[in-house]
Protein backbone atom coordinates (compact mmCIF):
# COMPACT_ATOMS: atom_id res chain seq x y z
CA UNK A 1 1.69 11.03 -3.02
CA UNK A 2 4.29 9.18 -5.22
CA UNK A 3 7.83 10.48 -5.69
CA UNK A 4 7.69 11.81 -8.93
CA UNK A 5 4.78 13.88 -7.50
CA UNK A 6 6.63 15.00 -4.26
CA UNK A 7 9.69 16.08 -6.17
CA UNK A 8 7.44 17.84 -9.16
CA UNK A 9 6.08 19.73 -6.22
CA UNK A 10 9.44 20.79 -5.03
CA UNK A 11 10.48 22.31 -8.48
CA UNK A 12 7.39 23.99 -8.70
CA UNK A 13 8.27 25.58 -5.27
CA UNK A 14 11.98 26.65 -6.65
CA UNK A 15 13.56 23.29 -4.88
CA UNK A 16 16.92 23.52 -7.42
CA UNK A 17 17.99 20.24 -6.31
CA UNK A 18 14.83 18.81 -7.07
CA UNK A 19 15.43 18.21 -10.54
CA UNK A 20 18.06 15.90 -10.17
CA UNK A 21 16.11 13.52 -8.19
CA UNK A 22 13.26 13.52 -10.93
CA UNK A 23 15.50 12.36 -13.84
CA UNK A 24 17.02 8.78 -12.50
CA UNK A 25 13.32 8.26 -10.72
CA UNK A 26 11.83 8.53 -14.26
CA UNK A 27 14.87 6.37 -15.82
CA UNK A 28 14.16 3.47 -13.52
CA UNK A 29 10.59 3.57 -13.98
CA UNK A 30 11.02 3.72 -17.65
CA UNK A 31 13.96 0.61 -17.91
CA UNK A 32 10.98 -1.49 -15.91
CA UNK A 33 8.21 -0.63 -18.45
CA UNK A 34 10.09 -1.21 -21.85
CA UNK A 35 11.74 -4.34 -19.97
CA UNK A 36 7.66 -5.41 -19.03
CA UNK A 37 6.87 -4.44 -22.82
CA UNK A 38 10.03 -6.62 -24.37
CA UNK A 39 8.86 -9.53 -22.20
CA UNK A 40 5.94 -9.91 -24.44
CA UNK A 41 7.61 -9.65 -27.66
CA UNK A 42 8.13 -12.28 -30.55
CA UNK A 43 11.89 -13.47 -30.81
C-alpha cells in the first residue's frame, strides 16, 4: 500500500491529522513529475 493510500485510508476513518500528511506527500510527488516533464522540454 503506498502512502498516499495509507493516509487516504486514515481520513476516510476520521484520522484529523491525516490530512496534513497527504498535502506535502502529494507536493513532492508533484515537484518530481513537472521537474521529469521540464527535463524533456525545448529551451
Amino acid at each position: 500500500m503506498s502512502d498516499v493510500t495509507r493516509i487516504l485510508s486514515q481520513i476516510e476513518s476520521g484520522d484529523p491529522s491525516a490530512a496534513e500528511q497527504l498535502l506535502p506527500l502529494l507536493f513532492e510527488d508533484l515537484r518530481k513529475l513537472a521537474g521529469a516533464r521540464l527535463a524533456h522540454e525545448r529551451p
